[in-house]
Every structure is written in structure tokens, then in C-alpha cells.
PDB file of N, CA and C in Angstrom:
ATOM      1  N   UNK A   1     -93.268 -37.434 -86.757  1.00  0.00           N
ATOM      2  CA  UNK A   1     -92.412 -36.917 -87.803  1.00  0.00           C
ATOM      3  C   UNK A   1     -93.259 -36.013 -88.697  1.00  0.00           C
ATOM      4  N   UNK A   2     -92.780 -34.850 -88.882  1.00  0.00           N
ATOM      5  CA  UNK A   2     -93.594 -33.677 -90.207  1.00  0.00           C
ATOM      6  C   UNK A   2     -93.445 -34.342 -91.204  1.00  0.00           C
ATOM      7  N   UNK A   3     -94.732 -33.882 -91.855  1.00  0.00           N
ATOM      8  CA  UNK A   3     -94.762 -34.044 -93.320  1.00  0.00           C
ATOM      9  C   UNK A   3     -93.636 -33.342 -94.014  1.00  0.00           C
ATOM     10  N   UNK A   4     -92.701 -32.372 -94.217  1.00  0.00           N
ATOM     11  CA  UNK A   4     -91.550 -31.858 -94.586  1.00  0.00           C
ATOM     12  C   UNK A   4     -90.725 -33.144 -94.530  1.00  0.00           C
ATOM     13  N   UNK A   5     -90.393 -33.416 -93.420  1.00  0.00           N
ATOM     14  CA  UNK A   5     -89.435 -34.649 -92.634  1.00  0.00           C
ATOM     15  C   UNK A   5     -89.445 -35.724 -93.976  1.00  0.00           C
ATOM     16  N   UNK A   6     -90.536 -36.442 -93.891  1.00  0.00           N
ATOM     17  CA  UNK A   6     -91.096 -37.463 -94.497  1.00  0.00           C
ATOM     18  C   UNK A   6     -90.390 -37.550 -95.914  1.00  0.00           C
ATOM     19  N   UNK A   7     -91.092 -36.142 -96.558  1.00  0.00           N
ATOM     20  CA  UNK A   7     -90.965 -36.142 -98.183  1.00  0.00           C
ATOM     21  C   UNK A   7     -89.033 -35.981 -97.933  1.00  0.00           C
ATOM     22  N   UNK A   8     -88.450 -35.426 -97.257  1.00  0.00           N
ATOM     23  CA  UNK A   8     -87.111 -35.047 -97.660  1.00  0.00           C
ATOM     24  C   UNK A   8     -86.543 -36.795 -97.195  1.00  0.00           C
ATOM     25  N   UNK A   9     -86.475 -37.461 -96.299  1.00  0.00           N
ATOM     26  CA  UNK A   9     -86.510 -39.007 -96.381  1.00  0.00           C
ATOM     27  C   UNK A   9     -86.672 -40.168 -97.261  1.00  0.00           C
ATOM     28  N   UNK A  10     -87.950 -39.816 -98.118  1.00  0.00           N
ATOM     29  CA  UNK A  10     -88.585 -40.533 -99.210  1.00  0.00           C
ATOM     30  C   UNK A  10     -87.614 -40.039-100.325  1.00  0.00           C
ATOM     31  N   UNK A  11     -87.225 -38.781-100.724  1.00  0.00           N
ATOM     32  CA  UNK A  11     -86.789 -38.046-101.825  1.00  0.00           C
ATOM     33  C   UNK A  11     -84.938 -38.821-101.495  1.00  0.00           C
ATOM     34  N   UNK A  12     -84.755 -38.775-100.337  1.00  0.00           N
ATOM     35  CA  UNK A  12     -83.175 -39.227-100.267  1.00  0.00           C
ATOM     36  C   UNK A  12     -83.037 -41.019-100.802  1.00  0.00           C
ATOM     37  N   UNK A  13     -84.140 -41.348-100.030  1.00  0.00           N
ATOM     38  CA  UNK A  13     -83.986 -43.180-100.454  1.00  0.00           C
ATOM     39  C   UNK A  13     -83.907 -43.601-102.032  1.00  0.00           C
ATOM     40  N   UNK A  14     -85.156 -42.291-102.311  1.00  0.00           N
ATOM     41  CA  UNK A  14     -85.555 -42.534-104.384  1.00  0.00           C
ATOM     42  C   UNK A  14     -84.122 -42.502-105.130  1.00  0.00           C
ATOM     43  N   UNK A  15     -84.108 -41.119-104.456  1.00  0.00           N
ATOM     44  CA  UNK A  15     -82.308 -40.916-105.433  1.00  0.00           C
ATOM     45  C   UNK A  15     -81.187 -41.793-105.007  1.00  0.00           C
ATOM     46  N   UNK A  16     -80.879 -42.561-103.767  1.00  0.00           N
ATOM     47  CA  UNK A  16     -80.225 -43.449-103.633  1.00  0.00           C
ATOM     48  C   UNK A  16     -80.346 -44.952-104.832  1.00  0.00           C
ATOM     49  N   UNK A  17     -81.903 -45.400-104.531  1.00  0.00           N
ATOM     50  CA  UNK A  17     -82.333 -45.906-105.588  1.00  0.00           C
ATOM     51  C   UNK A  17     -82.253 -46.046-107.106  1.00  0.00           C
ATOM     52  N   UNK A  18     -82.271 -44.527-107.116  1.00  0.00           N
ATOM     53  CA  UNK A  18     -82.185 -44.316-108.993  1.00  0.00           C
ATOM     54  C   UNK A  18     -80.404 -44.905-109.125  1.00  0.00           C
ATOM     55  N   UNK A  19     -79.948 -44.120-108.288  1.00  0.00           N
ATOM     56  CA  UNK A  19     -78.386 -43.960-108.844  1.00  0.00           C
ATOM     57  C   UNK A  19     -77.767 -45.732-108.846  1.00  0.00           C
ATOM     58  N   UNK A  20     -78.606 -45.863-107.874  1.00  0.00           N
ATOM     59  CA  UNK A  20     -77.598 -47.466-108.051  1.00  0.00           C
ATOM     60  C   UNK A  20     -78.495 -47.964-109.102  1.00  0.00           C
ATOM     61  N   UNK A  21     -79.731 -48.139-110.019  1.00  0.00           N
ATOM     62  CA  UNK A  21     -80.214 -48.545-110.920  1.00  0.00           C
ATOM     63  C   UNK A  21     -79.350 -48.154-112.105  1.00  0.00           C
ATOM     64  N   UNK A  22     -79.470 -46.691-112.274  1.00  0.00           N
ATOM     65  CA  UNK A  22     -78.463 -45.998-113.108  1.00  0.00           C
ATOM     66  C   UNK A  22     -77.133 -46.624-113.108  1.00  0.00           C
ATOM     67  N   UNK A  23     -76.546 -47.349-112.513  1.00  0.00           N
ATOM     68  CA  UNK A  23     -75.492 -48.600-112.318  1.00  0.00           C
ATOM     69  C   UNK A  23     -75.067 -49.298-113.309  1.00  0.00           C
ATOM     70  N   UNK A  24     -76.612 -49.585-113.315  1.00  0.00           N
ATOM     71  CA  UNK A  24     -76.395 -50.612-114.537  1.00  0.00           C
ATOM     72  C   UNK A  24     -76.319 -50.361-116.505  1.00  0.00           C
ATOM     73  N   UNK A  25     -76.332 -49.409-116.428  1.00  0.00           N
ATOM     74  CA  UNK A  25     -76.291 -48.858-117.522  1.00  0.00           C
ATOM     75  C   UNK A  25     -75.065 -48.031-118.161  1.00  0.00           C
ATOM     76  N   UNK A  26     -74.666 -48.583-119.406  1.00  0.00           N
ATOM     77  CA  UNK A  26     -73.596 -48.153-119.731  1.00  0.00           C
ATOM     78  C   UNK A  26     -73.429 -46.678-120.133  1.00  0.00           C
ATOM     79  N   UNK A  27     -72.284 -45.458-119.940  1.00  0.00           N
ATOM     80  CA  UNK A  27     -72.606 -44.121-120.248  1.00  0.00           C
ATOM     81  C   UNK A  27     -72.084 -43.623-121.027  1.00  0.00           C
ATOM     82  N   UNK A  28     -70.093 -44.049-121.003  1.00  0.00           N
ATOM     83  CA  UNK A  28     -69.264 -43.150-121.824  1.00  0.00           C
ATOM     84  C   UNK A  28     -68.555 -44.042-122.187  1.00  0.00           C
ATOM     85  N   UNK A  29     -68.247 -44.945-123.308  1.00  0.00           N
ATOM     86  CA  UNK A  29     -67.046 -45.554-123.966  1.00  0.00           C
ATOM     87  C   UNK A  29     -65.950 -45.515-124.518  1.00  0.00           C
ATOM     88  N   UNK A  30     -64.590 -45.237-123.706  1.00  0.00           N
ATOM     89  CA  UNK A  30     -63.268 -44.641-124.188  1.00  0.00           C
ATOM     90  C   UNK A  30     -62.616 -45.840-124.475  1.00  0.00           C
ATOM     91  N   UNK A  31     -61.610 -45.835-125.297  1.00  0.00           N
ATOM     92  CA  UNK A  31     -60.790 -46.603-125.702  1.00  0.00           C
ATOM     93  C   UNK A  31     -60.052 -47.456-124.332  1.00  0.00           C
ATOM     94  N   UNK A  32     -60.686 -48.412-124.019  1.00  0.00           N
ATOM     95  CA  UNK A  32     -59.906 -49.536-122.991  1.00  0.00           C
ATOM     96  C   UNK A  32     -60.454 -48.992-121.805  1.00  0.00           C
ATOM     97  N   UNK A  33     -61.616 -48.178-121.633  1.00  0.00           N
ATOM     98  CA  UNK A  33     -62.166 -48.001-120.147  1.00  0.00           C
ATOM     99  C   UNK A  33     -64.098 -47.605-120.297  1.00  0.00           C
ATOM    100  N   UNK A  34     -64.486 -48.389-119.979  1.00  0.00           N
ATOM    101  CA  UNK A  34     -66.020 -48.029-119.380  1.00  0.00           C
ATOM    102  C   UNK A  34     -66.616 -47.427-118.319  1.00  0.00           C
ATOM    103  N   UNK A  35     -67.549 -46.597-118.435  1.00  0.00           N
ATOM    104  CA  UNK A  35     -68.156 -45.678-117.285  1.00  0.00           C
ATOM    105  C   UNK A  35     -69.697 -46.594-117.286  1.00  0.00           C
ATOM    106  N   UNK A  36     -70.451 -46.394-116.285  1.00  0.00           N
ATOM    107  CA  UNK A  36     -71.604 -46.436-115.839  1.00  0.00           C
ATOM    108  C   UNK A  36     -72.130 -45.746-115.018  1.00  0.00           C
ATOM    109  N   UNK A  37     -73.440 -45.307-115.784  1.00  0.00           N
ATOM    110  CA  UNK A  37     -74.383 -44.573-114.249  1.00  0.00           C
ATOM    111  C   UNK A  37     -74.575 -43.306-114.980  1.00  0.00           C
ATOM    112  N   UNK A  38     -75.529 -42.528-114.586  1.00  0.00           N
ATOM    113  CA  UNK A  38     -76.142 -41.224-115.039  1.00  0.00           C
ATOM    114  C   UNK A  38     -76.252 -40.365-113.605  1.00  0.00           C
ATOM    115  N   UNK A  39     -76.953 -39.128-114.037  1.00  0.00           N
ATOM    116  CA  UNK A  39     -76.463 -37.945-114.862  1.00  0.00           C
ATOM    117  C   UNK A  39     -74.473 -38.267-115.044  1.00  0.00           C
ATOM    118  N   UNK A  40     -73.819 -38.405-113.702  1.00  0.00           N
ATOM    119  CA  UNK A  40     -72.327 -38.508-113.750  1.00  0.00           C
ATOM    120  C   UNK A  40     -72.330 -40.290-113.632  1.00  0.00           C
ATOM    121  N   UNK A  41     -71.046 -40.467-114.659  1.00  0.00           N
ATOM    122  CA  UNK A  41     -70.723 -41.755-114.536  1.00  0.00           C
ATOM    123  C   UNK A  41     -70.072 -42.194-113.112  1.00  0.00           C
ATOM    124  N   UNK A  42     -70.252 -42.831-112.416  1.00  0.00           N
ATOM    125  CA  UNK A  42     -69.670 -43.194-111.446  1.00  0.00           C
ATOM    126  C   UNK A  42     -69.250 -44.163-111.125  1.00  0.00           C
ATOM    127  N   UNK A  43     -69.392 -45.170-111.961  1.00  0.00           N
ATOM    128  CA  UNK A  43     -68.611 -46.846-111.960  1.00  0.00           C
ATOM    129  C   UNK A  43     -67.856 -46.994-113.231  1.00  0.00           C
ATOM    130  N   UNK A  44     -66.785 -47.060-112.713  1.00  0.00           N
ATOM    131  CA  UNK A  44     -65.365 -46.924-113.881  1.00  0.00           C
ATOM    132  C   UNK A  44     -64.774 -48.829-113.822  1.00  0.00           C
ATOM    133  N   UNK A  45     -64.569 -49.220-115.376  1.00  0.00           N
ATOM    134  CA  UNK A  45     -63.849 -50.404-115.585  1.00  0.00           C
ATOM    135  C   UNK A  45     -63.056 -50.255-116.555  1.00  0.00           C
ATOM    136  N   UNK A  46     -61.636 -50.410-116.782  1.00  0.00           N
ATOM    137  CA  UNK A  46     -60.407 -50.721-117.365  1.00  0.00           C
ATOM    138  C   UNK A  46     -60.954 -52.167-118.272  1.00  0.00           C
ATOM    139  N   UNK A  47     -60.941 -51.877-119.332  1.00  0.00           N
ATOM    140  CA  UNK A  47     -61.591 -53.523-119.952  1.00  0.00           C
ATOM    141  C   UNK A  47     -60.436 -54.035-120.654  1.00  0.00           C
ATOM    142  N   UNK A  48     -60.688 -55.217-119.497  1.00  0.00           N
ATOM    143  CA  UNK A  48     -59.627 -56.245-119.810  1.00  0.00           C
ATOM    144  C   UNK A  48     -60.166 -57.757-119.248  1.00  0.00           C
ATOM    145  N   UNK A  49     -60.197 -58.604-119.302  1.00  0.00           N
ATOM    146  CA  UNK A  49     -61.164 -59.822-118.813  1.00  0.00           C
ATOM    147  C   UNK A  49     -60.420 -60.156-116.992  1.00  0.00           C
ATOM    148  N   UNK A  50     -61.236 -60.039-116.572  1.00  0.00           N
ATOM    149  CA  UNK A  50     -61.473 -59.967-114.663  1.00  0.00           C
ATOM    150  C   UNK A  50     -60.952 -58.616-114.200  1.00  0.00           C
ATOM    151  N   UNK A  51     -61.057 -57.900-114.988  1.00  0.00           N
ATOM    152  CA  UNK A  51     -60.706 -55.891-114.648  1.00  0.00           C
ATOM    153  C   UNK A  51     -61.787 -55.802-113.647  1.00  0.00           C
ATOM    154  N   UNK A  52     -61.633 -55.021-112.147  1.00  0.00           N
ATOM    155  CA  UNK A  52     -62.652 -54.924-111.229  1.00  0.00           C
ATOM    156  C   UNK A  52     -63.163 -54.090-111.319  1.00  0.00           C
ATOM    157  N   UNK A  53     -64.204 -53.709-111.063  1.00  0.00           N
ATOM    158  CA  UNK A  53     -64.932 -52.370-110.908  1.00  0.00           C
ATOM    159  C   UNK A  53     -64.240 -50.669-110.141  1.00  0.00           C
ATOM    160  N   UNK A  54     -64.523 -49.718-110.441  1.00  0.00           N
ATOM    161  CA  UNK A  54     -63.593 -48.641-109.616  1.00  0.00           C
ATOM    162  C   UNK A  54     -65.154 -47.608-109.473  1.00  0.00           C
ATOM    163  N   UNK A  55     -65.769 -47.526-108.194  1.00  0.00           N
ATOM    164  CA  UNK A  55     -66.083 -46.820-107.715  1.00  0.00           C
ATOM    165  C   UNK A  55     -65.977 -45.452-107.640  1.00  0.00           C
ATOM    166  N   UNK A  56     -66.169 -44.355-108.530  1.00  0.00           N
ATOM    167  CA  UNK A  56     -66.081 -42.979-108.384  1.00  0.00           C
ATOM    168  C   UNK A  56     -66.698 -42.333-107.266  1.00  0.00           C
ATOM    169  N   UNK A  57     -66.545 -42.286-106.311  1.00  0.00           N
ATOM    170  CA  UNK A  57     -66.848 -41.640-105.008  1.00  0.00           C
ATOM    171  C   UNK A  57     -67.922 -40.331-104.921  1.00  0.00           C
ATOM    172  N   UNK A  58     -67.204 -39.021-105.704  1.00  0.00           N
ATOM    173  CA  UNK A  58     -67.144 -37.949-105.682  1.00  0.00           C
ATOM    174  C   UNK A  58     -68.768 -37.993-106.803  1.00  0.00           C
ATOM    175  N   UNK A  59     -68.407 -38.518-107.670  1.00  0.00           N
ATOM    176  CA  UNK A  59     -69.792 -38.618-108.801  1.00  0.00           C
ATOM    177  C   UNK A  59     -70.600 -39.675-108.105  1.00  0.00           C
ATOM    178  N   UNK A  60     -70.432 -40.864-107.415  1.00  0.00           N
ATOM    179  CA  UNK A  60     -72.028 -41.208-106.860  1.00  0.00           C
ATOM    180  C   UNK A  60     -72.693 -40.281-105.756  1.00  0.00           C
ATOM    181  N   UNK A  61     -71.721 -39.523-105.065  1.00  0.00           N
ATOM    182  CA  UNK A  61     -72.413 -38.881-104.026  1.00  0.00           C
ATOM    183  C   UNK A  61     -73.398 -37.900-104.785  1.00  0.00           C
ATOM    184  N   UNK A  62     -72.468 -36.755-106.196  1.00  0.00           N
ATOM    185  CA  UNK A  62     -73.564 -35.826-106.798  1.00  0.00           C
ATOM    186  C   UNK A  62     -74.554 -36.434-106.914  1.00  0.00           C
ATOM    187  N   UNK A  63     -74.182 -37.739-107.687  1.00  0.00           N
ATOM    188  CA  UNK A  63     -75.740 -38.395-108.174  1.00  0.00           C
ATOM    189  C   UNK A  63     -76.796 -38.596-107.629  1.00  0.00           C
ATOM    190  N   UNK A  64     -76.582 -39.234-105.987  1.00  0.00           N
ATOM    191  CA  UNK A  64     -77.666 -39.233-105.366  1.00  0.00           C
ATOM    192  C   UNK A  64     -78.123 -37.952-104.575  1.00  0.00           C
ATOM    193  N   UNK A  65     -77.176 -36.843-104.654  1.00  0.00           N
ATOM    194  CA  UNK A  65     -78.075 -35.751-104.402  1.00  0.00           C
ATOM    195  C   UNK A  65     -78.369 -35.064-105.330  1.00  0.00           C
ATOM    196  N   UNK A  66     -77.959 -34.827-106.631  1.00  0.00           N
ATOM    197  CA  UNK A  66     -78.665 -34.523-107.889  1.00  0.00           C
ATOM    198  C   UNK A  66     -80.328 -34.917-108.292  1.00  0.00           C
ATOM    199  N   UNK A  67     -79.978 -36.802-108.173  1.00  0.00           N
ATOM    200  CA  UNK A  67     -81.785 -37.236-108.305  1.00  0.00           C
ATOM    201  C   UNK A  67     -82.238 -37.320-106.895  1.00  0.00           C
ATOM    202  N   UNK A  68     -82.070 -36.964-105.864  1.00  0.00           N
ATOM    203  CA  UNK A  68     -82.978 -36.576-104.294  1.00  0.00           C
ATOM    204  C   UNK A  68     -83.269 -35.429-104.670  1.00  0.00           C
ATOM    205  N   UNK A  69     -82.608 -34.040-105.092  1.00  0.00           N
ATOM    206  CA  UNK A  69     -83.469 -32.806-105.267  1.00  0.00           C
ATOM    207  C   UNK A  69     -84.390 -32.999-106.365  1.00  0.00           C
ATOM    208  N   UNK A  70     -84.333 -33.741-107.201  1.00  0.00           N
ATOM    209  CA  UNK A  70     -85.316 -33.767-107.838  1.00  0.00           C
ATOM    210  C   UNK A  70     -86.769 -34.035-108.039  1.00  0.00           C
ATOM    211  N   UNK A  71     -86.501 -35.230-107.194  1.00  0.00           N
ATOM    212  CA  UNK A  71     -87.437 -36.476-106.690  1.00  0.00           C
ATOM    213  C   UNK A  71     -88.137 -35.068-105.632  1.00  0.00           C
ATOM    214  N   UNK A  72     -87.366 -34.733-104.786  1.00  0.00           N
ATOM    215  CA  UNK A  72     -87.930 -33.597-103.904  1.00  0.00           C
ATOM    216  C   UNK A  72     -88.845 -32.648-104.519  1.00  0.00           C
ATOM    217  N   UNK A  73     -88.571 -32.010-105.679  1.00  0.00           N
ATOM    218  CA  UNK A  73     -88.778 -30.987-105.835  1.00  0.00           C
ATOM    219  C   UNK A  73     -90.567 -31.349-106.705  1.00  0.00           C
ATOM    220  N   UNK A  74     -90.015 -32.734-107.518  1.00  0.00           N
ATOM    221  CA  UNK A  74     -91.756 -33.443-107.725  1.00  0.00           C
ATOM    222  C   UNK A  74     -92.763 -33.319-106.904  1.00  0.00           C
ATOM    223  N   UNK A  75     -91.961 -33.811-105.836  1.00  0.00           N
ATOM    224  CA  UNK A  75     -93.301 -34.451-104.382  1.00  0.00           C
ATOM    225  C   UNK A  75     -93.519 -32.900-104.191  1.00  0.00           C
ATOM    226  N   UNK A  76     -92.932 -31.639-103.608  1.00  0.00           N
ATOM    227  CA  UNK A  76     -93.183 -30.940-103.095  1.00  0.00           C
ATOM    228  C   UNK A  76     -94.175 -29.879-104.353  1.00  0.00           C
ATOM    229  N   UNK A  77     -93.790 -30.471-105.666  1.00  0.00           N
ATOM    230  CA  UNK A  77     -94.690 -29.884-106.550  1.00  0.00           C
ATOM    231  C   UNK A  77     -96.532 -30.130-107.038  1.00  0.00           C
ATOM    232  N   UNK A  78     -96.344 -31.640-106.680  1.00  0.00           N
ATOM    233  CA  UNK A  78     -97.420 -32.520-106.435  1.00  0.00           C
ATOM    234  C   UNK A  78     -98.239 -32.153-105.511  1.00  0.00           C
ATOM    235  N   UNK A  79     -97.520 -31.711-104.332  1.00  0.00           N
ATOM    236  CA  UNK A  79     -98.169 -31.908-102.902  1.00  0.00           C
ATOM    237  C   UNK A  79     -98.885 -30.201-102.870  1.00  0.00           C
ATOM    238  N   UNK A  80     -97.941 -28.967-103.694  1.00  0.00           N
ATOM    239  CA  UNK A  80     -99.129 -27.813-103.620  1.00  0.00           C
ATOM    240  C   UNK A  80     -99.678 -27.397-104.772  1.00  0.00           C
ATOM    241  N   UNK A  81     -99.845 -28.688-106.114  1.00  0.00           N
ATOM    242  CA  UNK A  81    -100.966 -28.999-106.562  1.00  0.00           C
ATOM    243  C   UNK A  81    -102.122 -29.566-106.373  1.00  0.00           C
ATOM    244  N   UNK A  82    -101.867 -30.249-105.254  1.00  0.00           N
ATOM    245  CA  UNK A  82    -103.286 -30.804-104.381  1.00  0.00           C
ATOM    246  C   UNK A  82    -104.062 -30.350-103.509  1.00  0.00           C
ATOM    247  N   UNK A  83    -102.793 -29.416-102.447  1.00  0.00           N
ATOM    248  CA  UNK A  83    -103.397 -28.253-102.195  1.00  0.00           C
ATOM    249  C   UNK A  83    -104.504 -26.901-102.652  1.00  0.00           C
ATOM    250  N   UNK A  84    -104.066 -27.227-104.217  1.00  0.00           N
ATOM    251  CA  UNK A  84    -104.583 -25.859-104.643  1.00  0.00           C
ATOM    252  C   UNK A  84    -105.771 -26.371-105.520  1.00  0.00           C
ATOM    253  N   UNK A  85    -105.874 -27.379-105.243  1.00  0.00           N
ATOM    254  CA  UNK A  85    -107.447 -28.447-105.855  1.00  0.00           C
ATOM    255  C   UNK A  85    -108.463 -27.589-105.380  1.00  0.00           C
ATOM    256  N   UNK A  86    -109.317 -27.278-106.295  1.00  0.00           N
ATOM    257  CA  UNK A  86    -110.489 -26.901-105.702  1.00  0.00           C
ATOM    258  C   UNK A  86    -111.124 -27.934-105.360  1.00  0.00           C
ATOM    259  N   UNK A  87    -111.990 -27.975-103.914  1.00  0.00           N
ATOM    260  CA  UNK A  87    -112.999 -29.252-103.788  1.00  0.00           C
ATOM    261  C   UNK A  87    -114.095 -28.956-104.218  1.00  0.00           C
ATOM    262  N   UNK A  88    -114.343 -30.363-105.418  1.00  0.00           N
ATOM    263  CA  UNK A  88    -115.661 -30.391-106.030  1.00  0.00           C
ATOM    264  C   UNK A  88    -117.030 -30.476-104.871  1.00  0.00           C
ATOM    265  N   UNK A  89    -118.296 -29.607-104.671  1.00  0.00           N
ATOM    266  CA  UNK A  89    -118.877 -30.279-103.763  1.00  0.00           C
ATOM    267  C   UNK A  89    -120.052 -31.063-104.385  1.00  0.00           C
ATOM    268  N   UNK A  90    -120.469 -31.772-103.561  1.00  0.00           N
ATOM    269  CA  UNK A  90    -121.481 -32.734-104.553  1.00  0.00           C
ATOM    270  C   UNK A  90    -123.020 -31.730-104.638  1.00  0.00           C
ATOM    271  N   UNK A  91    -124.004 -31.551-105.324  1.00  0.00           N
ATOM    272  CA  UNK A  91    -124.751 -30.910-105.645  1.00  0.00           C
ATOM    273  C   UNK A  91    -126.153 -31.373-104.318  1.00  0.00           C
ATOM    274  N   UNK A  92    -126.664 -30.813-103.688  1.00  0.00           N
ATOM    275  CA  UNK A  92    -127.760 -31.354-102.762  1.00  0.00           C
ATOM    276  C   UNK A  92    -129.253 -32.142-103.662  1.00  0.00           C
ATOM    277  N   UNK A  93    -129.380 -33.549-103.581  1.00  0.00           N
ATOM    278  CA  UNK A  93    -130.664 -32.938-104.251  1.00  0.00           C
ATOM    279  C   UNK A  93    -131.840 -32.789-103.458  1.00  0.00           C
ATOM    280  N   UNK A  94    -132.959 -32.642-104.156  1.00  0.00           N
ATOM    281  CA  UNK A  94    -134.093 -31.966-103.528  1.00  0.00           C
ATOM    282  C   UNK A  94    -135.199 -33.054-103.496  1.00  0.00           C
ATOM    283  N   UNK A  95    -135.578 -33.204-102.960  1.00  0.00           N
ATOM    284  CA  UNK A  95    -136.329 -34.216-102.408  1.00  0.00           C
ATOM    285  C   UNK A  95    -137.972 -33.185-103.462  1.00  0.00           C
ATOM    286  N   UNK A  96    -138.371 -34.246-104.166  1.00  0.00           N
ATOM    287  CA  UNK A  96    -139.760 -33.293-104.320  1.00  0.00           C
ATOM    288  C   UNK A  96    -141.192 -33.599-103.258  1.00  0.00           C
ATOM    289  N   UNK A  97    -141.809 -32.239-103.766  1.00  0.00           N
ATOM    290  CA  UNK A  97    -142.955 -32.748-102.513  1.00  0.00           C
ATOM    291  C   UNK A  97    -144.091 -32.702-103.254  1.00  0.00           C
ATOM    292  N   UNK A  98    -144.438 -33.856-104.317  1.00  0.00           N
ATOM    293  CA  UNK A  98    -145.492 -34.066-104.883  1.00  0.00           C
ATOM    294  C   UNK A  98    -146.345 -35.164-103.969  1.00  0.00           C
ATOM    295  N   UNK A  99    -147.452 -34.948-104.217  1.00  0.00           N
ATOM    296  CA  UNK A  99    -148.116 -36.028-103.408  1.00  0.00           C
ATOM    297  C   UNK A  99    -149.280 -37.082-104.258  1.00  0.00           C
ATOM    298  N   UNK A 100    -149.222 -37.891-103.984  1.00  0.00           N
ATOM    299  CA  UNK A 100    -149.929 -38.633-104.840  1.00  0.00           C
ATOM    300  C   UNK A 100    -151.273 -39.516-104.062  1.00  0.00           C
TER     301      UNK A 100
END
């Protein structure tokens, strides 16, 4: 598998990750309905006591490709900053040739 491959894999799982973390967190509070989840709310509840959860479809999908390009765009920023490392080299030393 390429290194390309890899990071776009890693970058899809993160943002899967974030968004369902982002879950848990409350976003927009309207009169008798709750949102959860960031950048877009995507878990909707009607508050009322045993009101079920409502799944926004359309906003978890942005979400997890919203934070995957992002997550992407880190690694791939990271990765040709390391590239562009100069390598330190270590200095030779010199053996002296005194004699005693």
C-alpha cells in the first residue's frame, strides 16, 4: 500500500472518529429540540422524557468528510515539513596526533 493510500485511510478513520466524539456534545438549543455534534449538528432530539434520538444523515456524512480533509491536509502538511528538514550532520572529530 503507498504512502498516499495510507495517510488518505488514517485521515478517513480520524474524521469518522472526531464526528462521533463530536456526538457527544451539545450544539444548538431551540425551544423543545436539541442538536449535537460539530462543525454541523447531526444528532437531533425533540425533548420530552424517552424522546429518541434522530440521526441527521446528510450533516454526519459532511462532518466526517469535513474533519477527514482536514486531518488530511495536517498529515500531508507535516509530512512535507519533514521532508524539507534539513539533515543536521554530526561534526567529524579529529583524532589528535600528539605523542607522548
Amino acid at each position: 500500500m503507498s504512502e498516499q493510500y495510507k495517510i488518505s485511510i488514517y485521515s478517513l478513520i480520524t474524521g469518522i472518529i472526531i464526528t462521533l466524539i463530536t456526538g457527544f456534545f451539545p450544539n444548538v438549543f431551540l425551544i423543545g429540540v436539541s442538536y449535537w455534534g460539530y462543525l454541523l449538528p447531526w444528532t437531533k432530539q425533540i425533548v420530552y422524557p424517552g424522546a429518541p434520538f434522530e440521526i441527521l444523515w446528510i450533516n454526519f456524512i459532511v462532518d466526517i468528510i469535513i474533519w477527514s480533509v482536514l486531518v488530511y491536509l495536517t498529515l500531508i502538511g507535516i509530512e512535507e515539513r519533514e521532508k524539507k528538514k534539513p539533515v543536521k550532520k554530526k561534526p567529524i572529530k579529529k583524532k589528535s596526533k600528539r605523542k607522548r
